[in-house]
Protein backbone atom coordinates (compact mmCIF):
# COMPACT_ATOMS: atom_id res chain seq x y z
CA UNK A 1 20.70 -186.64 103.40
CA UNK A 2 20.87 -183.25 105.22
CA UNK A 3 20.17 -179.94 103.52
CA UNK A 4 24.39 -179.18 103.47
CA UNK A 5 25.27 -182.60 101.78
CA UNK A 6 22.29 -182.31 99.24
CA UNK A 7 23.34 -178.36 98.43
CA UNK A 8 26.99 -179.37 97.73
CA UNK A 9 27.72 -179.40 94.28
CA UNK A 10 28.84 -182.93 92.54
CA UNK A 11 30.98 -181.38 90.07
CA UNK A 12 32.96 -178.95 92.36
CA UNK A 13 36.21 -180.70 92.36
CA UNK A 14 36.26 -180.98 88.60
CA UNK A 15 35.12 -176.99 88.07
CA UNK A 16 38.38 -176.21 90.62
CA UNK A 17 40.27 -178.64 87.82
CA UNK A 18 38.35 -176.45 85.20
CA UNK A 19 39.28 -173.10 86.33
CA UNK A 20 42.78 -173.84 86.48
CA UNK A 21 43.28 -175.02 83.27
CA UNK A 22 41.49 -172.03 81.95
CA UNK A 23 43.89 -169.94 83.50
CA UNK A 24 46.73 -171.38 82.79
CA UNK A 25 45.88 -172.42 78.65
CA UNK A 26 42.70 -169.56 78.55
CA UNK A 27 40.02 -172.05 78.17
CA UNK A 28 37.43 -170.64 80.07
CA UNK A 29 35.13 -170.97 76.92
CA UNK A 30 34.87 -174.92 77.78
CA UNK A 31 33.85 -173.80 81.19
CA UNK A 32 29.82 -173.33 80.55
CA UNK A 33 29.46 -176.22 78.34
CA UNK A 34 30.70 -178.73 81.53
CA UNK A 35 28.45 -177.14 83.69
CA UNK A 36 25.46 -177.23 81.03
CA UNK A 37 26.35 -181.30 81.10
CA UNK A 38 26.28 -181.98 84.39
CA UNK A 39 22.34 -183.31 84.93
CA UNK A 40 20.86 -185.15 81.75
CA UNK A 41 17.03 -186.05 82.84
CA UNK A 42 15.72 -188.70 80.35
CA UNK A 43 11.68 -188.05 82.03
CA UNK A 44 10.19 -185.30 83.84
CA UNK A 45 7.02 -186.32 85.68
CA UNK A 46 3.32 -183.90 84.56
CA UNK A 47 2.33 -181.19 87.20
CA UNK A 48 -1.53 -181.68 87.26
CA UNK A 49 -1.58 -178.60 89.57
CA UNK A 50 0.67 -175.89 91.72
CA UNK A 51 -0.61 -174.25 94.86
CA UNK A 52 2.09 -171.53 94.49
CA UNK A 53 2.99 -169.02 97.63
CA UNK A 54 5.27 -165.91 96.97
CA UNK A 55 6.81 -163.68 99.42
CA UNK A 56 8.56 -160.51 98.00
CA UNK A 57 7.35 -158.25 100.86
CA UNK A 58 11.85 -157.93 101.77
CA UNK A 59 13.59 -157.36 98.37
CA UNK A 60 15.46 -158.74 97.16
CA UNK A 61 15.37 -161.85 99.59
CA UNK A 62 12.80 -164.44 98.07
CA UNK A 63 10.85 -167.04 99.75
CA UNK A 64 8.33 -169.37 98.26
CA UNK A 65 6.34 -172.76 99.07
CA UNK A 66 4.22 -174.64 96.26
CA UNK A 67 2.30 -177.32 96.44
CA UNK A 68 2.67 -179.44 93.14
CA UNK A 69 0.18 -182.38 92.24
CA UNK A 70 2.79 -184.58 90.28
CA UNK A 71 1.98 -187.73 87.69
CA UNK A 72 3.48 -189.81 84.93
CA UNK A 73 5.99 -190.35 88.18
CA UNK A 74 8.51 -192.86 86.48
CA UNK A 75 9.97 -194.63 89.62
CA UNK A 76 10.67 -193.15 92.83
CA UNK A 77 12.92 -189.99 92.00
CA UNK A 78 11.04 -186.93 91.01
CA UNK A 79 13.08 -184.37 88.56
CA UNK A 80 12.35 -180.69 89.05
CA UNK A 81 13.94 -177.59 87.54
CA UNK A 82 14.52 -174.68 89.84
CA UNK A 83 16.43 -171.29 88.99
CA UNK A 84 19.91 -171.80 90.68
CA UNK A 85 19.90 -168.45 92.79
CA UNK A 86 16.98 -170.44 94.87
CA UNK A 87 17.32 -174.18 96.96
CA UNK A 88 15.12 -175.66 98.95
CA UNK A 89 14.38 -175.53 102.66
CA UNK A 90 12.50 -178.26 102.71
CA UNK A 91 10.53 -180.61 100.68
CA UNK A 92 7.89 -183.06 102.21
CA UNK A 93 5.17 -185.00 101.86
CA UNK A 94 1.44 -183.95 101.42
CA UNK A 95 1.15 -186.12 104.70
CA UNK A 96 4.54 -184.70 106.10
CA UNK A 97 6.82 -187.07 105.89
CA UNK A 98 10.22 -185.49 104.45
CA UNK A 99 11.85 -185.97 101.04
CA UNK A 100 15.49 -185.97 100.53
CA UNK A 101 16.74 -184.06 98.21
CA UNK A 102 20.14 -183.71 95.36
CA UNK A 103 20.90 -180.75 93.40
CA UNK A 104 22.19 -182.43 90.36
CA UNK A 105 23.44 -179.15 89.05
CA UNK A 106 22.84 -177.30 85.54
CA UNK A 107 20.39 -178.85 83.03
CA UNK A 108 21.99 -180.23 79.92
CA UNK A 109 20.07 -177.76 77.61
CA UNK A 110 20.85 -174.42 76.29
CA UNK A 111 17.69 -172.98 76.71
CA UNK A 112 17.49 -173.76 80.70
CA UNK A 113 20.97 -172.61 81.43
CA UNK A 114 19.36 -170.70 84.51
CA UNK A 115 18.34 -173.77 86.01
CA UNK A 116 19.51 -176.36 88.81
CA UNK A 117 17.95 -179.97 88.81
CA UNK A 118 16.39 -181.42 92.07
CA UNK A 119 15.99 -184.80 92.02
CA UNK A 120 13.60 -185.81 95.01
CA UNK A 121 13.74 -189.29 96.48
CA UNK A 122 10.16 -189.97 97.23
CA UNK A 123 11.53 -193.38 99.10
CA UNK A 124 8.96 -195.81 97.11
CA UNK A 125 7.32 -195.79 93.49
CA UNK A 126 4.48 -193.42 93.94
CA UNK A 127 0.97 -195.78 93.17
CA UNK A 128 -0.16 -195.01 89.56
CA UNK A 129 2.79 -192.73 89.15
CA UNK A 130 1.12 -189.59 91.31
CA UNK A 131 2.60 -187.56 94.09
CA UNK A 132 1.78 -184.57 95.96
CA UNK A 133 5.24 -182.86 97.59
CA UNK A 134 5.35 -179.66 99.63
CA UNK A 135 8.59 -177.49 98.36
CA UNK A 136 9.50 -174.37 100.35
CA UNK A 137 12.50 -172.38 98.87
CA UNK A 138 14.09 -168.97 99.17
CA UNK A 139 17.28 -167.26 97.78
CA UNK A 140 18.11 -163.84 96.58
CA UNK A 141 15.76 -162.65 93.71
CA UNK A 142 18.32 -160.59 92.23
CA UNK A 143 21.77 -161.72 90.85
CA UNK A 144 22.86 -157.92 89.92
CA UNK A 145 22.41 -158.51 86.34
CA UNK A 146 20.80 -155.91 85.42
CA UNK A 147 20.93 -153.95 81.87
CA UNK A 148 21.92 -157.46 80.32
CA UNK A 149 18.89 -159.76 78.99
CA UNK A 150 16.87 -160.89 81.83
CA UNK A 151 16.17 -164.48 80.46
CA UNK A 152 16.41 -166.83 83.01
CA UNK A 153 16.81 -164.57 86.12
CA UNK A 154 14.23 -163.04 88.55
CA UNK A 155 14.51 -159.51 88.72
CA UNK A 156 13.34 -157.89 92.14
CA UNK A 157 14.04 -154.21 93.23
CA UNK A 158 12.28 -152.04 95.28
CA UNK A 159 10.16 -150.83 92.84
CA UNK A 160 9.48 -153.56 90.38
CA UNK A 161 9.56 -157.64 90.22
CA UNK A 162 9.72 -159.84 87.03
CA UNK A 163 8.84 -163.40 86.89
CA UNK A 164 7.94 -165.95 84.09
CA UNK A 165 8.79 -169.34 83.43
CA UNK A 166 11.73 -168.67 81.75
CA UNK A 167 13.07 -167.53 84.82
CA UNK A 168 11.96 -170.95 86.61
CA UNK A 169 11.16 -168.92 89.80
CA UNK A 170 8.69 -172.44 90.47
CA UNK A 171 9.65 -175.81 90.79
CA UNK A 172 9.24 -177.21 87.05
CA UNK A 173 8.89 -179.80 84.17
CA UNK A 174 10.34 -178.97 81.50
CA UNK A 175 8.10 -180.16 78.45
CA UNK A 176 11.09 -179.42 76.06
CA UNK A 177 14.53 -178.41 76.69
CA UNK A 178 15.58 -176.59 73.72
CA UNK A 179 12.04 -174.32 74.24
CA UNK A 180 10.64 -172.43 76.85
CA UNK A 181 7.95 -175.00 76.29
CA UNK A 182 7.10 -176.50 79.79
CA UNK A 183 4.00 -178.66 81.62
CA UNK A 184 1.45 -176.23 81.46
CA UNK A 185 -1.34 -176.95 84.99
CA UNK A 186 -3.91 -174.70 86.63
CA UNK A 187 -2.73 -172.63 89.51
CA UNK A 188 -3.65 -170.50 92.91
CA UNK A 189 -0.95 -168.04 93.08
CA UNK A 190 -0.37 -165.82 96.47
CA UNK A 191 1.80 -162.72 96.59
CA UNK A 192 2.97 -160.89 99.62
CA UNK A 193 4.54 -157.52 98.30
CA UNK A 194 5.54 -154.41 99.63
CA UNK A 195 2.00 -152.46 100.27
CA UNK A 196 2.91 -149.57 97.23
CA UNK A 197 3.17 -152.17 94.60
CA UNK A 198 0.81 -153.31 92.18
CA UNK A 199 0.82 -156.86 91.17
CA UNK A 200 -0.70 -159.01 88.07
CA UNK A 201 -0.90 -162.31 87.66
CA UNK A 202 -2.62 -163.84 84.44
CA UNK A 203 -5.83 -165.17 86.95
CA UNK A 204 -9.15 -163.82 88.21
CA UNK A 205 -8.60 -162.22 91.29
CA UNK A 206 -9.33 -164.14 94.84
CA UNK A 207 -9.88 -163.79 98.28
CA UNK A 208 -6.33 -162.99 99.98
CA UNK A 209 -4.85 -164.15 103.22
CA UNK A 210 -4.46 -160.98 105.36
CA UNK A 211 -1.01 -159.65 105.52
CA UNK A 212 1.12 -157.50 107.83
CA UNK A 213 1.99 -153.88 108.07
CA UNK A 214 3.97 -152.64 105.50
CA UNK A 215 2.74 -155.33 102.79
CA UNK A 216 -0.18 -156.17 100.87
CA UNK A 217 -1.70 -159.79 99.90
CA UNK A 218 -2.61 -160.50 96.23
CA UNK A 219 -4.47 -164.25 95.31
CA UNK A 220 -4.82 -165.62 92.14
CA UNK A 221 -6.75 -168.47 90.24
CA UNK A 222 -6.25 -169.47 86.97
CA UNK A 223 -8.62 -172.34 86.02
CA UNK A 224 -6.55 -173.69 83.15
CA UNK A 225 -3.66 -175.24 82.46
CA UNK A 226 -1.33 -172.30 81.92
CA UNK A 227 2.86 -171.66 82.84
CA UNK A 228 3.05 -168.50 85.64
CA UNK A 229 4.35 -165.19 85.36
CA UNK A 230 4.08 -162.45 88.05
CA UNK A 231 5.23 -158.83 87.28
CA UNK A 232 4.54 -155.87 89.29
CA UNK A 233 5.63 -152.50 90.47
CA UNK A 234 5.36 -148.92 91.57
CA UNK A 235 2.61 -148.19 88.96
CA UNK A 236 -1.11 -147.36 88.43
CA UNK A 237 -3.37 -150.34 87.82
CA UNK A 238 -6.19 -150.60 85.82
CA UNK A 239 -8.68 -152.63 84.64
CA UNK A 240 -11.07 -152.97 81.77
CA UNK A 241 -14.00 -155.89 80.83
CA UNK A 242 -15.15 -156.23 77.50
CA UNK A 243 -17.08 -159.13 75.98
CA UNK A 244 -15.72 -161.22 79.05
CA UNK A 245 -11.86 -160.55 78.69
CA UNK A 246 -10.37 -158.29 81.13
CA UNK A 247 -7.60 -156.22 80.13
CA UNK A 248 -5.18 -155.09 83.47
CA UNK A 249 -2.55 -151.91 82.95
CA UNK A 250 -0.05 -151.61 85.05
CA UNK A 251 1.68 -148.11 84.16
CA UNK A 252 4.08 -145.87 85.35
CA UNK A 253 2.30 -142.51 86.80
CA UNK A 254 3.33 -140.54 83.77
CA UNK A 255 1.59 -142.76 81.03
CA UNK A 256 -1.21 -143.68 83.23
CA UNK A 257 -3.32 -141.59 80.64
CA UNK A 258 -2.45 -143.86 78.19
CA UNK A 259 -4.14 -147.19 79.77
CA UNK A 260 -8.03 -146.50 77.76
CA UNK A 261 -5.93 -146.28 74.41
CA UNK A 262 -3.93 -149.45 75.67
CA UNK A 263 -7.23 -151.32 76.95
CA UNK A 264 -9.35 -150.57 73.36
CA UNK A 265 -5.95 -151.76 71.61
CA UNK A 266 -5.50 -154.56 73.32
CA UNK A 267 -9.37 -155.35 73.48
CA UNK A 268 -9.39 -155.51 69.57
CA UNK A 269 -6.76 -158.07 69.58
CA UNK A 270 -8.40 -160.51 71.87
CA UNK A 271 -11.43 -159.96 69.47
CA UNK A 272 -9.30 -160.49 66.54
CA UNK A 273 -7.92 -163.95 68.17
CA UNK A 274 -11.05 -164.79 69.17
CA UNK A 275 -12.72 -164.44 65.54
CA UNK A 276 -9.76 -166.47 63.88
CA UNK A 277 -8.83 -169.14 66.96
CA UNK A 278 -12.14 -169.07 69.13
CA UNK A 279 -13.33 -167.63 71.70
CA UNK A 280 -10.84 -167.87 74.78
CA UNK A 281 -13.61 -168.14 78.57
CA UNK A 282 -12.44 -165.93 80.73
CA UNK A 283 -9.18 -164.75 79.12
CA UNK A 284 -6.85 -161.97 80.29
CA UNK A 285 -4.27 -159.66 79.32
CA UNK A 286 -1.31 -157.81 81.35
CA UNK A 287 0.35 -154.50 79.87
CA UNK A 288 2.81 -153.99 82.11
């Protein structure tokens, strides 16, 4: 199936249907609870690990690969949730070979009602139910919602970008659907941003591939299974290590005085957690 065929939605004809019986009896209201049913997943498979690559260096146009070490593969069709402003390029192989792909539409969940359902055909039951696919995806990372709650939707200006897994900016598996609960995996997270933005990532810091005029690499590795979230902006970055957490502030010029006061506050927390849950091996914080 070519890109086109697998992009077109399966329920167009009956939204058409749908939007002209709102109009004509004012039932719009029914309108979001077809969508919401139009993909019902009964197993997601485990990510065991994401190789994630982010290019934001042209807001608000987003492009992305990651690399995601599946499991628990029931059968030979892979379900992954992916924010609907994105679709794939192309999805492959870790030898190359490439996947076909079907956007099944919107989730059947309220919580993920930002999300579109791949379902990749992986031709043949992977052996002992593991997989390694290539996805490489782009979109617009800004649907002009602004001022309304940015649940669900990736918010990238000129001057600032918002990410998390609520946003599903990352191919995902949903752990739960009425949660933001999802298949938490250790990561390597790159980030090619405009060169005057600051970017955090919950990771220590690694080596970065080089980037191009006018941009600046970031590379992150987070050693435990965790879910993502990159923020980041025009803002003055700072960072603080006590007893082996490391505290990054990311504030706007005008409060940049505050970041010590911010770094003790936040430093006594971790302690306090640490005291009453156990110590957390190399744990850090974002104040952004």
């Amino acid at each position: 199936m070519g890109p086109e065929a697998a992009r077109r939605p399966l329920a167009s004809d009956a939204l058409a249907l749908v939007g002209l019986a709102g109009g004509v009896f004012g039932a719009v209201a029914w309108l979001p609870r077809i969508v919401a049913s139009d993909a019902k997943v009964e197993s997601w498979p485990a990510i065991d690990r994401i190789e994630l690559s982010l290019a934001l260096d042209e807001p608000p146009k987003f492009r992305a690969e990651a690399i995601l070490d599946l499991s628990a593969i029931d059968g030979r069709t892979v379900h992954l949730l992916l924010n609907r402003a994105l679709a794939p390029d192309r999805v492959e192989t870790s030898g190359g070979r490439a996947v076909p792909w079907k956007d099944l539409g919107r989730l059947a969940s309220r919580y993920w009602r930002e999300g579109r359902v791949l379902a990749l055909d992986l031709g043949e039951a992977p052996r002992g139910g593991r997989a390694r696919v290539r996805v490489a995806y782009s979109g617009r990372a800004d649907d002009e919602k602004r001022g309304r709650d940015w649940r669900g939707m990736l918010l990238l200006a000129a001057d600032e970008l918002r990410m998390s897994e609520q946003t599903v900016f990352y191919p995902l598996a949903p752990a739960e659907l009425e949660s933001p609960a999802v298949r938490r995996a250790p990561a390597r997270v790159t980030v090619v941003a405009p060169a005057d933005l600051e970017v955090f990532v919950s990771g220590r810091t690694c080596e970065a591939p080089p980037a191009h005029d006018g941009a600046r690499s970031w590379c992150f590795e987070i050693a435990r299974p965790s879910t993502l979230s990159v923020v980041g902006g025009r803002r003055t970055r700072r960072e603080t290590v006590r007893d082996g957490a490391r505290v990054v502030t990311l504030l706007l010029p005008e409060h940049a005085e505050l970041a010590g006061a911010i770094a003790d506050e936040s430093s006594r927390m971790i302690a306090s957690f640490a005291a009453r849950f156990g110590a957390s091996p190399d744990a850090t914080l974002g104040v952004f």
